[in-house]
Protein backbone atom coordinates (compact mmCIF):
# COMPACT_ATOMS: atom_id res chain seq x y z
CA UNK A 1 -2.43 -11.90 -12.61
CA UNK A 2 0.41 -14.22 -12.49
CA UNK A 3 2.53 -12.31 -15.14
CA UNK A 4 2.71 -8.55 -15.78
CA UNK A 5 -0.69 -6.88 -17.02
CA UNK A 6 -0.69 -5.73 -19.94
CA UNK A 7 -4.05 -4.61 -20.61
CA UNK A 8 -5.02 -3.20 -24.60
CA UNK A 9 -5.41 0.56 -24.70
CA UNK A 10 -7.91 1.39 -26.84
CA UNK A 11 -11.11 3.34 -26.73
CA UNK A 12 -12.76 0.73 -24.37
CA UNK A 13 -14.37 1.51 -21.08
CA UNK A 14 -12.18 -0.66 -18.99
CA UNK A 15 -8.89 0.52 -21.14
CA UNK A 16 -10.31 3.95 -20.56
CA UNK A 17 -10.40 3.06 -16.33
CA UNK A 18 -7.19 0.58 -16.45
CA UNK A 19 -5.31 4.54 -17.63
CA UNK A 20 -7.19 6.96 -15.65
CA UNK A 21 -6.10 4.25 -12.27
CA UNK A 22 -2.98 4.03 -13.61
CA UNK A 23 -2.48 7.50 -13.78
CA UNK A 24 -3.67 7.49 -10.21
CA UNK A 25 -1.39 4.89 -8.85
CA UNK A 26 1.56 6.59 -10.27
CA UNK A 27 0.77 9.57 -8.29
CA UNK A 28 0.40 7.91 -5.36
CA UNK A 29 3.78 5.55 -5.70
CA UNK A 30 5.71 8.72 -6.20
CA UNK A 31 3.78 10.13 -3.07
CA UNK A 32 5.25 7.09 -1.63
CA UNK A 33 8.86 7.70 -2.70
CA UNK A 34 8.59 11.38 -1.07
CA UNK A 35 7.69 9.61 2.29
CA UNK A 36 11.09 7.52 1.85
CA UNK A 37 12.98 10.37 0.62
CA UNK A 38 11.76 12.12 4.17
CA UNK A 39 12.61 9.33 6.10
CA UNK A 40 16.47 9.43 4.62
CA UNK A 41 16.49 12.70 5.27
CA UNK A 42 15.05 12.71 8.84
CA UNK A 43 17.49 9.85 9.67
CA UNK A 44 20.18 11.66 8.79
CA UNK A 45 19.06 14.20 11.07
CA UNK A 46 18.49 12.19 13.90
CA UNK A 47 21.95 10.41 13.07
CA UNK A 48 23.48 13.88 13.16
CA UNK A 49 21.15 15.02 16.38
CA UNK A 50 22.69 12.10 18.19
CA UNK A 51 26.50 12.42 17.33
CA UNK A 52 27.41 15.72 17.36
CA UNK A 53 25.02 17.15 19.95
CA UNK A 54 24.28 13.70 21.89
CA UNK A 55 20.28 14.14 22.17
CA UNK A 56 18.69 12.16 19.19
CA UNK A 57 15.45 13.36 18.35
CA UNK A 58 12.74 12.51 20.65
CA UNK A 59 9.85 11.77 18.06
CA UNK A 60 12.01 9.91 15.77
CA UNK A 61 10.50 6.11 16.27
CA UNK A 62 7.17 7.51 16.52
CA UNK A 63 7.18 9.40 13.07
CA UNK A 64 9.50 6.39 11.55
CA UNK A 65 6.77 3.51 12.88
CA UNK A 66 3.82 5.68 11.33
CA UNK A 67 5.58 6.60 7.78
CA UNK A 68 6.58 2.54 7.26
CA UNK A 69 2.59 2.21 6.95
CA UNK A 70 2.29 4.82 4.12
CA UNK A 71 5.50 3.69 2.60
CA UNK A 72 4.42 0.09 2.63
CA UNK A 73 0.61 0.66 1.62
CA UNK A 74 0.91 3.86 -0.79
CA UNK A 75 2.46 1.51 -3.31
CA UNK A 76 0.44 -1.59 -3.27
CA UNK A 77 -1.88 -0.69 -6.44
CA UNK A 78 0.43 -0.01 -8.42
CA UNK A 79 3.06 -2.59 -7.57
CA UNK A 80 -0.14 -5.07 -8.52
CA UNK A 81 -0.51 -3.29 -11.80
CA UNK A 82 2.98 -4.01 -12.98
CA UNK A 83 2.89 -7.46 -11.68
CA UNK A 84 5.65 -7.07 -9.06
CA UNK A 85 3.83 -8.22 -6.17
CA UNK A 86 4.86 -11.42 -4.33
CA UNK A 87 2.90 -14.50 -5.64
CA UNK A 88 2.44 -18.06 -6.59
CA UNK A 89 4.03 -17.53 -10.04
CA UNK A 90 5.42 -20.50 -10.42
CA UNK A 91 2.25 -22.77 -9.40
CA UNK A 92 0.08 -20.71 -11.74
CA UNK A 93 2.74 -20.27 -14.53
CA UNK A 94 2.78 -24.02 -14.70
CA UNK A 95 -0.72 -24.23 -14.91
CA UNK A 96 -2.20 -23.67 -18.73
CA UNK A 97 -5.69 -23.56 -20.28
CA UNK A 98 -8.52 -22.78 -18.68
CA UNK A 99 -7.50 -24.36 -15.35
CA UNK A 100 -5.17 -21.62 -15.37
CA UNK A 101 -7.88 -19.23 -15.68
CA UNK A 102 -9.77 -20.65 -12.79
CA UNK A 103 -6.51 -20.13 -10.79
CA UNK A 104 -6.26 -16.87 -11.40
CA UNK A 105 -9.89 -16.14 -10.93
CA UNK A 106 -9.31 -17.97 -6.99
CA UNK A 107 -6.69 -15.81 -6.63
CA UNK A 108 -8.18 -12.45 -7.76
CA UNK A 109 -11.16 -13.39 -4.93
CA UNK A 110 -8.65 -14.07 -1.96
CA UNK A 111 -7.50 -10.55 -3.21
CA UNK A 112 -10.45 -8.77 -2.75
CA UNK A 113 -11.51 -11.03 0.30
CA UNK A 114 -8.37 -10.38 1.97
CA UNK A 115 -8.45 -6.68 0.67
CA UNK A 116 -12.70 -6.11 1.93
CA UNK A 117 -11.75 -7.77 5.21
CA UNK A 118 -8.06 -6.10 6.66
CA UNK A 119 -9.49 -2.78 5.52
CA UNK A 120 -12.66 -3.18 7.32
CA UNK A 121 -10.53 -4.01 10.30
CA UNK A 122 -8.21 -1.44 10.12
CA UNK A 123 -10.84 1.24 9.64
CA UNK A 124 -12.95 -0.24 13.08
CA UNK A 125 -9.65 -0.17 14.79
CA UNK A 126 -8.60 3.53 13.37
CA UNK A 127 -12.31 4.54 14.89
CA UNK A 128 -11.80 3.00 18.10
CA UNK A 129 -8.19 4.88 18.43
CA UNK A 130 -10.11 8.05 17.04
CA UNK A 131 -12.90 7.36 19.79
CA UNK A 132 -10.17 7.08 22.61
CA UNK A 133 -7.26 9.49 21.78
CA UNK A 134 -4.90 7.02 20.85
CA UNK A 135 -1.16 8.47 20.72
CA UNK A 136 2.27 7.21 21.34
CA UNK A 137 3.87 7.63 24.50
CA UNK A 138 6.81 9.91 23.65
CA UNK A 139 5.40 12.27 21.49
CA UNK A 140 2.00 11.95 22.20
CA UNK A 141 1.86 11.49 18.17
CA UNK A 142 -1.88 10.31 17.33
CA UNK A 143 -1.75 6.63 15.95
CA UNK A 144 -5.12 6.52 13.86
CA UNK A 145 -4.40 9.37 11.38
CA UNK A 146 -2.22 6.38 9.00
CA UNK A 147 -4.64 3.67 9.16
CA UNK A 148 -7.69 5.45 6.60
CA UNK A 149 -4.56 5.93 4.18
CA UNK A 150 -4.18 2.28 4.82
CA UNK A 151 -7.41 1.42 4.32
CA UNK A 152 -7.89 3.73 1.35
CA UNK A 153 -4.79 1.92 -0.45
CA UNK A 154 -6.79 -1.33 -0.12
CA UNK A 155 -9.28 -0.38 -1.55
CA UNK A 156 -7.51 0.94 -4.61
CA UNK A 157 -5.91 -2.47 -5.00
CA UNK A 158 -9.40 -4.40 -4.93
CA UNK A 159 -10.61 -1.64 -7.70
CA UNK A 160 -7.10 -2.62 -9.43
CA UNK A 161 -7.71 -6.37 -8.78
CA UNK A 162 -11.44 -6.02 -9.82
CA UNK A 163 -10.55 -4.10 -13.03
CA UNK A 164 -7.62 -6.88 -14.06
């Protein structure tokens, strides 16, 4: 939606859903803000690792690269519930009436293309690193363990998307 969604809650099915999601996606952004919280704190360690004892921690990149996927993804549902994403507000804010619907309605299906299509990729690439042992080259940290949570959050956004 091109402005915050603020969906009825009543005793309807899909107000019923819209909460129970909700709910959901709350849980899952505050997941997210543990993973950052980490992150500070395992910088600071590595900061500290590196000044006072000059040997930074070996398996810092490798952790850091994997956590920006859950801290990026784990959010995405409910960052499109609240209508903070990044879109074409002002095109479809200028647009009124039922053309404005039909925006909207081209929007919410390059959503759920965009959403059915990535996550199909990133699950065939997470089973081809799966298949071959994928891992980084310092730490030997496996790569494909982030990408189903990936995928996973996609999927929640095209049930969000679907359900606005």
């Amino acid at each position: 939606m091109a402005t915050a969604s603020n969906v009825r809650e009543d005793k309807s099915l899909i107000s019923k859903l819209d909460q129970g999601l909700h709910r959901l996606e709350t849980w899952i952004a505050l997941t997210s803000g543990g993973v950052i919280l980490f992150m500070l704190w395992f910088s600071f360690v590595n900061i500290l690792s590196r000044g006072l004892l000059n040997d930074p921690l070996n398996v810092y990149f490798d952790v850091a690269r994997q956590s920006v996927i859950l801290i990026a993804f784990l959010g995405l549902a409910y960052c499109q519930r609240g209508g903070g994403h990044i879109r074409m507000d002002l095109v479809i804010g200028a647009i009124a009436g039922r053309p404005r619907w039909v925006a909207e309605f081209l929007g919410t299906l390059c959503i759920l293309g965009v959403v059915v299509f990535v996550g199909v990729g990133i699950m065939l690439d997470a089973f081809v690193e799966y298949r071959e042992g994928v891992s980084t080259e310092d730490s030997r940290l496996l790569l494909w363990p982030a990408k189903p949570v990936a995928v996973l959050m996609l999927w929640l956004m095209g049930l969000r998307v679907a359900l606005q």
